[in-house]
PDB file of N, CA and C in Angstrom:
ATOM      1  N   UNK A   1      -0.815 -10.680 -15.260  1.00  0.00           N
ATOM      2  CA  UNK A   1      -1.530 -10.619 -14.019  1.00  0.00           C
ATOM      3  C   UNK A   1      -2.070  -9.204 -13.783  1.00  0.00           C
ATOM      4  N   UNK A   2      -1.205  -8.182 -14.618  1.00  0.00           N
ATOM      5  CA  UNK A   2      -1.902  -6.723 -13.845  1.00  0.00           C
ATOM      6  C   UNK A   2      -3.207  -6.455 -14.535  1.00  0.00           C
ATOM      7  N   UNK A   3      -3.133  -7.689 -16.094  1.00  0.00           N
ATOM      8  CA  UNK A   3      -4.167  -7.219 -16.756  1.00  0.00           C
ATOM      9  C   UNK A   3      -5.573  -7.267 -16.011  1.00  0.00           C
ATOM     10  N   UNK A   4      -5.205  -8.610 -15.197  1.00  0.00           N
ATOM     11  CA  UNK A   4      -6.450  -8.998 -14.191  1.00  0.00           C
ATOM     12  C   UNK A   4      -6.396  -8.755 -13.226  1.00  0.00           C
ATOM     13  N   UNK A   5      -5.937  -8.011 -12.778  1.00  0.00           N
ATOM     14  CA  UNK A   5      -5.840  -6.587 -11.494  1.00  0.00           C
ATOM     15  C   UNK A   5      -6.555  -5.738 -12.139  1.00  0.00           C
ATOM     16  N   UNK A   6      -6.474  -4.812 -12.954  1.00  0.00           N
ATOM     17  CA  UNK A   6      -7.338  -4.185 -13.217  1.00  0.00           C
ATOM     18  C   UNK A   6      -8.072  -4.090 -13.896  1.00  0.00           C
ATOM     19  N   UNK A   7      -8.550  -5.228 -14.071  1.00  0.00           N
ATOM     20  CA  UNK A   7     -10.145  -5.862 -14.553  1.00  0.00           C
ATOM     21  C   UNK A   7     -11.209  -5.905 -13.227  1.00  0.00           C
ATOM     22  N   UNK A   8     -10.851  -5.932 -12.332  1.00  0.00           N
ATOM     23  CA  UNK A   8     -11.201  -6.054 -11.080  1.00  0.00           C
ATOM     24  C   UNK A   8     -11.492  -5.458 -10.707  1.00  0.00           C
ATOM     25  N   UNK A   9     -10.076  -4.171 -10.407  1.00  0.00           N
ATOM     26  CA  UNK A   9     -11.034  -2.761 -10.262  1.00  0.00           C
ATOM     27  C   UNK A   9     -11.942  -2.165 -10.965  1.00  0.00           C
ATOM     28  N   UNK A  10     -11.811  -2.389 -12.754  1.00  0.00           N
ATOM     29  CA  UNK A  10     -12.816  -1.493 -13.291  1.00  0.00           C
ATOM     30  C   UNK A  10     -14.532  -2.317 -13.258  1.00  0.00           C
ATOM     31  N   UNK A  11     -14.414  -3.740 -12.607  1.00  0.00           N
ATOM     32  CA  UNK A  11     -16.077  -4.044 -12.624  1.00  0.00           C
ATOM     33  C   UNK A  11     -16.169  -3.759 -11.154  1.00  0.00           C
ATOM     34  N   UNK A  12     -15.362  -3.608 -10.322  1.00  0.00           N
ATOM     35  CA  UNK A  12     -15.613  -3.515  -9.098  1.00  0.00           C
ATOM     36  C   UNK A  12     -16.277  -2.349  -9.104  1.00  0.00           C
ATOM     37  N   UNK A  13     -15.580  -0.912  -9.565  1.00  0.00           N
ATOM     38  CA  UNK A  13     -16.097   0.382  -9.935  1.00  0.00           C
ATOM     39  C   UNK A  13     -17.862   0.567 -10.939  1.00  0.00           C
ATOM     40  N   UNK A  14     -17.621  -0.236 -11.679  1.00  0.00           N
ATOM     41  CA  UNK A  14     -18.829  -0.659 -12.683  1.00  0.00           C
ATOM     42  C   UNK A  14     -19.947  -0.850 -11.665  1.00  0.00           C
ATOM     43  N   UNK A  15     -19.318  -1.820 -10.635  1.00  0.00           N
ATOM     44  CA  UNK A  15     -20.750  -1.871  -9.724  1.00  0.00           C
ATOM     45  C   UNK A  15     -21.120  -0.991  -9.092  1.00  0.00           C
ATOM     46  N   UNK A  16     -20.339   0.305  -8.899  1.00  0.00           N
ATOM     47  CA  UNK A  16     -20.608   1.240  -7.563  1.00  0.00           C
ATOM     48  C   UNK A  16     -20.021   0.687  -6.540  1.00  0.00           C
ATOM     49  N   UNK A  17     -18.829  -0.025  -6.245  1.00  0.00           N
ATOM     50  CA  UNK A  17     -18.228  -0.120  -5.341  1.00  0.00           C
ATOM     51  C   UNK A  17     -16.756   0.328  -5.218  1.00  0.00           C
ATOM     52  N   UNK A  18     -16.554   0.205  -3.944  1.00  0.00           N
ATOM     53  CA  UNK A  18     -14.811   0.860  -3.975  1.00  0.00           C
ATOM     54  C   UNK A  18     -14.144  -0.818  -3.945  1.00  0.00           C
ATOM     55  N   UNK A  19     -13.289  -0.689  -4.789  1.00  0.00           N
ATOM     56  CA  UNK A  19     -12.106  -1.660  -5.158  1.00  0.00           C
ATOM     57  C   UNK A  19     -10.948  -1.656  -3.836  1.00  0.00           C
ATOM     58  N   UNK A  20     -10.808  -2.801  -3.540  1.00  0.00           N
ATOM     59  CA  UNK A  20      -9.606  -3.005  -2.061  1.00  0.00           C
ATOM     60  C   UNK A  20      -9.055  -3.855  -2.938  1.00  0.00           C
ATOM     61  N   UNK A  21      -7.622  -4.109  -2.415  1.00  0.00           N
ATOM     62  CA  UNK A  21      -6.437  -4.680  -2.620  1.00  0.00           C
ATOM     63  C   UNK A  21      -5.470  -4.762  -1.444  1.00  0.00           C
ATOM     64  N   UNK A  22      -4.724  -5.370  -1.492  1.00  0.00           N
ATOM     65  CA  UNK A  22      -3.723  -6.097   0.045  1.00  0.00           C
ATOM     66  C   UNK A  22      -2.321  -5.582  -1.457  1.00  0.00           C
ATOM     67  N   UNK A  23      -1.613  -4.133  -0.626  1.00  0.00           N
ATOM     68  CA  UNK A  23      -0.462  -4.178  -1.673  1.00  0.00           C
ATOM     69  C   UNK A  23       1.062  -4.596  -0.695  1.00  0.00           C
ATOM     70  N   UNK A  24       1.471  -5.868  -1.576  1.00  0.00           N
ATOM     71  CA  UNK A  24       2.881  -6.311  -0.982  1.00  0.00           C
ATOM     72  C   UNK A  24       3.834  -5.071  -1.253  1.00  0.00           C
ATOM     73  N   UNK A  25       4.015  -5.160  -2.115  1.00  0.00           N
ATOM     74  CA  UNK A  25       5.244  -3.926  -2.379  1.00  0.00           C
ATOM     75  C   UNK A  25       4.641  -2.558  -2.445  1.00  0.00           C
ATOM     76  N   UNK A  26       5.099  -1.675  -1.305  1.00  0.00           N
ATOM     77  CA  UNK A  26       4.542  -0.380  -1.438  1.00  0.00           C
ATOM     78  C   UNK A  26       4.913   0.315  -2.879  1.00  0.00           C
ATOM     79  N   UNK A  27       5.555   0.264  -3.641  1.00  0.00           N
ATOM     80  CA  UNK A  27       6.216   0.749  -4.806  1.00  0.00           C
ATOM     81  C   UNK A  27       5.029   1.029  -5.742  1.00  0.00           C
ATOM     82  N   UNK A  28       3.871  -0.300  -5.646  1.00  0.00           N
ATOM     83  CA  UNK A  28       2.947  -0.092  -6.334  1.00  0.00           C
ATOM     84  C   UNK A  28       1.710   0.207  -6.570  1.00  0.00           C
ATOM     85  N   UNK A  29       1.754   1.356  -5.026  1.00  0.00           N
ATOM     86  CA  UNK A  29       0.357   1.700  -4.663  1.00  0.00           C
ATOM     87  C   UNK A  29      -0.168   2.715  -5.476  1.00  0.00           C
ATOM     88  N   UNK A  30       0.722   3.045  -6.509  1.00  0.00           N
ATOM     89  CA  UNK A  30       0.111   4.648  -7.132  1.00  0.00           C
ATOM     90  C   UNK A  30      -0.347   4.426  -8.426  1.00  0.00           C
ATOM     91  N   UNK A  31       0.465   2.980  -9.105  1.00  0.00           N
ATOM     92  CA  UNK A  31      -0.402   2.364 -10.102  1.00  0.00           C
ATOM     93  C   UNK A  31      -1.500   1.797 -10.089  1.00  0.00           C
ATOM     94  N   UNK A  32      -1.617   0.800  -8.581  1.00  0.00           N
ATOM     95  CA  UNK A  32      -3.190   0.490  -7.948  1.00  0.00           C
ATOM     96  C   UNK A  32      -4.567   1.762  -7.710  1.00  0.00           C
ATOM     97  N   UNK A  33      -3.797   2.770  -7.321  1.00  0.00           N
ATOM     98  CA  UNK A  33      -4.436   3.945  -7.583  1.00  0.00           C
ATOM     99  C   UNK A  33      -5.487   4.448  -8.687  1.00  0.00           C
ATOM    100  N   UNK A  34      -4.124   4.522  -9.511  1.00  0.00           N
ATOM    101  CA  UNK A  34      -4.256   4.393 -11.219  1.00  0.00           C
ATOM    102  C   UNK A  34      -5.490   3.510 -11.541  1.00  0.00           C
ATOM    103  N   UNK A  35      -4.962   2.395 -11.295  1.00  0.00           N
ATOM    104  CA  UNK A  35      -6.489   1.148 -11.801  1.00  0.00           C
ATOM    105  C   UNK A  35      -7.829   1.522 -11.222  1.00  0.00           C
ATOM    106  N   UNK A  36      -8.063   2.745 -10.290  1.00  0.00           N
ATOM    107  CA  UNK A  36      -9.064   2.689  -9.270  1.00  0.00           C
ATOM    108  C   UNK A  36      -8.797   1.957  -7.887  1.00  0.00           C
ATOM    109  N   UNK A  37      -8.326   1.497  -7.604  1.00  0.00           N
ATOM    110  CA  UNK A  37      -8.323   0.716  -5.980  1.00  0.00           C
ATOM    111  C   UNK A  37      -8.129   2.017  -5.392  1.00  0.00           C
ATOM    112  N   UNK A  38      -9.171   1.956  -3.953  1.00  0.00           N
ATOM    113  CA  UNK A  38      -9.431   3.248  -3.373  1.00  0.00           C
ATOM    114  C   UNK A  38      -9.211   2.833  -1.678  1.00  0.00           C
ATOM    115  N   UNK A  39      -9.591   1.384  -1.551  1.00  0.00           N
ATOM    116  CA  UNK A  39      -9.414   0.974  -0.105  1.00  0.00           C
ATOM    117  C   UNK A  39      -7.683  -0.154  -0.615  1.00  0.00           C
ATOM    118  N   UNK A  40      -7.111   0.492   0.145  1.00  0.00           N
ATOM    119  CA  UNK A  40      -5.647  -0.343   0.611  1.00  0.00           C
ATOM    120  C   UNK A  40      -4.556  -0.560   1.641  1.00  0.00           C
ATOM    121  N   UNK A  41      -4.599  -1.406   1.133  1.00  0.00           N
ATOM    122  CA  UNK A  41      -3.978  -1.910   2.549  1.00  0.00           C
ATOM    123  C   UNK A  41      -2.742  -2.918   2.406  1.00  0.00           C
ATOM    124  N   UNK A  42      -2.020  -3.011   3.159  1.00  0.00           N
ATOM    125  CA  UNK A  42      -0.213  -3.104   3.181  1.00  0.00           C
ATOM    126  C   UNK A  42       0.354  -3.318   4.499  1.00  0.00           C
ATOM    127  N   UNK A  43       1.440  -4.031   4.387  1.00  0.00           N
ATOM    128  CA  UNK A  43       2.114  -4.692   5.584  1.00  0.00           C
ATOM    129  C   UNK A  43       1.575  -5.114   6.825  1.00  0.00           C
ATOM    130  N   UNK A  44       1.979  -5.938   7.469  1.00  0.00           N
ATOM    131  CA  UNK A  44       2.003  -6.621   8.497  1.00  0.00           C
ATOM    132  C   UNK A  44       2.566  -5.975   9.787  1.00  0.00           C
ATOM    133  N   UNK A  45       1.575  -6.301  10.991  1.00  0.00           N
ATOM    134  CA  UNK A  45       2.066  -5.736  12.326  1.00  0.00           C
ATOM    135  C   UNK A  45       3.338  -5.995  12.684  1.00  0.00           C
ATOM    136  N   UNK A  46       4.187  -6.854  11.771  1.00  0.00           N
ATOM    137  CA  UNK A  46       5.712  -6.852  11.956  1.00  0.00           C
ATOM    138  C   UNK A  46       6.278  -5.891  11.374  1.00  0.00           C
ATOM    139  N   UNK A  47       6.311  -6.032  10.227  1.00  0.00           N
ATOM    140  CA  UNK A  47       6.765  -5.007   9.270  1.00  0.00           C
ATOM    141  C   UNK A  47       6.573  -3.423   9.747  1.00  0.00           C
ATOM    142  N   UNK A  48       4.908  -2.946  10.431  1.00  0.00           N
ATOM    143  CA  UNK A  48       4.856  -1.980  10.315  1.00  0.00           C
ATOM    144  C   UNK A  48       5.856  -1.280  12.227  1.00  0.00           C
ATOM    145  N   UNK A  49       6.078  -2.061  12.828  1.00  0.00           N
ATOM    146  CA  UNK A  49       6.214  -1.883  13.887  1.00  0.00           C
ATOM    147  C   UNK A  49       8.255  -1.896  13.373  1.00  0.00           C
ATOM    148  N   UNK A  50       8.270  -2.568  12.333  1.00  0.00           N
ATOM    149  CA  UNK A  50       9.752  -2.319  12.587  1.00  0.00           C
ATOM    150  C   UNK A  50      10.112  -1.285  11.534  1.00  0.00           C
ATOM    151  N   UNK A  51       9.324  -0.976  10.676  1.00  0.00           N
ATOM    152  CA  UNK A  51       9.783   0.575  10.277  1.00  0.00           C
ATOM    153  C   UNK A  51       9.590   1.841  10.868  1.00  0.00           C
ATOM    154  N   UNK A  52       8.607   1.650  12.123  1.00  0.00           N
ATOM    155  CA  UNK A  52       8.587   2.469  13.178  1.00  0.00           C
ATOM    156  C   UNK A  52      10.046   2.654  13.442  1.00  0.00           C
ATOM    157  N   UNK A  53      10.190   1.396  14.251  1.00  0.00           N
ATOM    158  CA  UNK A  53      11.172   1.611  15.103  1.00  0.00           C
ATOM    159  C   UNK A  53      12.475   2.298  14.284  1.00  0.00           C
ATOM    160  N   UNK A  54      12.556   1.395  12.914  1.00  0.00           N
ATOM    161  CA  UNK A  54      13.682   1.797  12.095  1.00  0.00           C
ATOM    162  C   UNK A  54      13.881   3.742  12.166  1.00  0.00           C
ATOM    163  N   UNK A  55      12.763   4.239  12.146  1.00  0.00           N
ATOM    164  CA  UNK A  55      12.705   5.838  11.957  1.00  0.00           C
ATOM    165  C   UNK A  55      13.047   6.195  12.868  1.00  0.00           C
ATOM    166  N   UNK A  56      12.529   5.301  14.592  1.00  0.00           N
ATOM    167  CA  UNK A  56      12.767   6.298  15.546  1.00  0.00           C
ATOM    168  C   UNK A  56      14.009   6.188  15.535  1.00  0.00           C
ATOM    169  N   UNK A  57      14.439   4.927  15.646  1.00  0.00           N
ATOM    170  CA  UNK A  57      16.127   4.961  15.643  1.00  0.00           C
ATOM    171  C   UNK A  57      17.076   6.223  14.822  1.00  0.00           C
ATOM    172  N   UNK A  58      16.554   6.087  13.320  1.00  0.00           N
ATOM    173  CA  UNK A  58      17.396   6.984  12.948  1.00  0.00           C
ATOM    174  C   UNK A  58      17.346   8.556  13.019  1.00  0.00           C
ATOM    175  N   UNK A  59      15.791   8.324  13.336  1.00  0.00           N
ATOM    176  CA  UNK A  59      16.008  10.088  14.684  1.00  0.00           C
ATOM    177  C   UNK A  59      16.652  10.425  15.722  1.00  0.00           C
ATOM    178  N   UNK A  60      16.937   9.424  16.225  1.00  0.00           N
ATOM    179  CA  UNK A  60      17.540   9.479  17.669  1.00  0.00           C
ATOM    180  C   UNK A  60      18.799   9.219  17.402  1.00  0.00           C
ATOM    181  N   UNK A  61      19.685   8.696  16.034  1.00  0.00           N
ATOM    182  CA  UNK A  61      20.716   8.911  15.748  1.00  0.00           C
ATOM    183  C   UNK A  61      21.418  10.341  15.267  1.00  0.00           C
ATOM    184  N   UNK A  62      20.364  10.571  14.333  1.00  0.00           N
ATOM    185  CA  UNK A  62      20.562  11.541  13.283  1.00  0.00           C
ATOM    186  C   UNK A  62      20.575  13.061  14.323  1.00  0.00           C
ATOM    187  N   UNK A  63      20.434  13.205  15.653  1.00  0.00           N
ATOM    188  CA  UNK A  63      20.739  14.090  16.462  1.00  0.00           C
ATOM    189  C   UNK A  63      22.237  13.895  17.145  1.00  0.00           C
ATOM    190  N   UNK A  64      22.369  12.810  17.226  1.00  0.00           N
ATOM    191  CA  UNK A  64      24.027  12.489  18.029  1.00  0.00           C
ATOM    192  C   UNK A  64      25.419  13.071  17.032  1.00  0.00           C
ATOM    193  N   UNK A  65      25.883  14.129  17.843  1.00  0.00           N
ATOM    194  CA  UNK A  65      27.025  14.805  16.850  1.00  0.00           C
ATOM    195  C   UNK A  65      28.342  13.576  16.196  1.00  0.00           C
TER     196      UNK A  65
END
């Protein structure tokens, strides 16, 4: 499958365009990179709202002696 991932990007690029992708696992945004994908995009207004919160929390912990 990655072969045809980045087949995608390189005709997408071929045309003069910027290559987008929707990345599930952040882990693999730097290989999408790699292939050319230049517009990306990742998680859901759930997801991103609860790793918010996850941080503020552990700021607001990570001060309590």
């Amino acid at each position: 499958m990655m072969e045809a991932i980045a087949s995608i990007a390189a005709k997408t690029r071929a045309a003069g365009k910027y290559a987008a992708i929707y990345i599930v696992d952040p882990a693999l945004t730097g290989r999408m990179v790699e292939m050319g994908y230049r517009l990306l995009a990742t998680g859901s207004e759930q997801q991103v709202m609860a790793l918010g919160a996850k941080s503020l929390l552990g700021t607001m912990r990570s001060t309590i002696g």
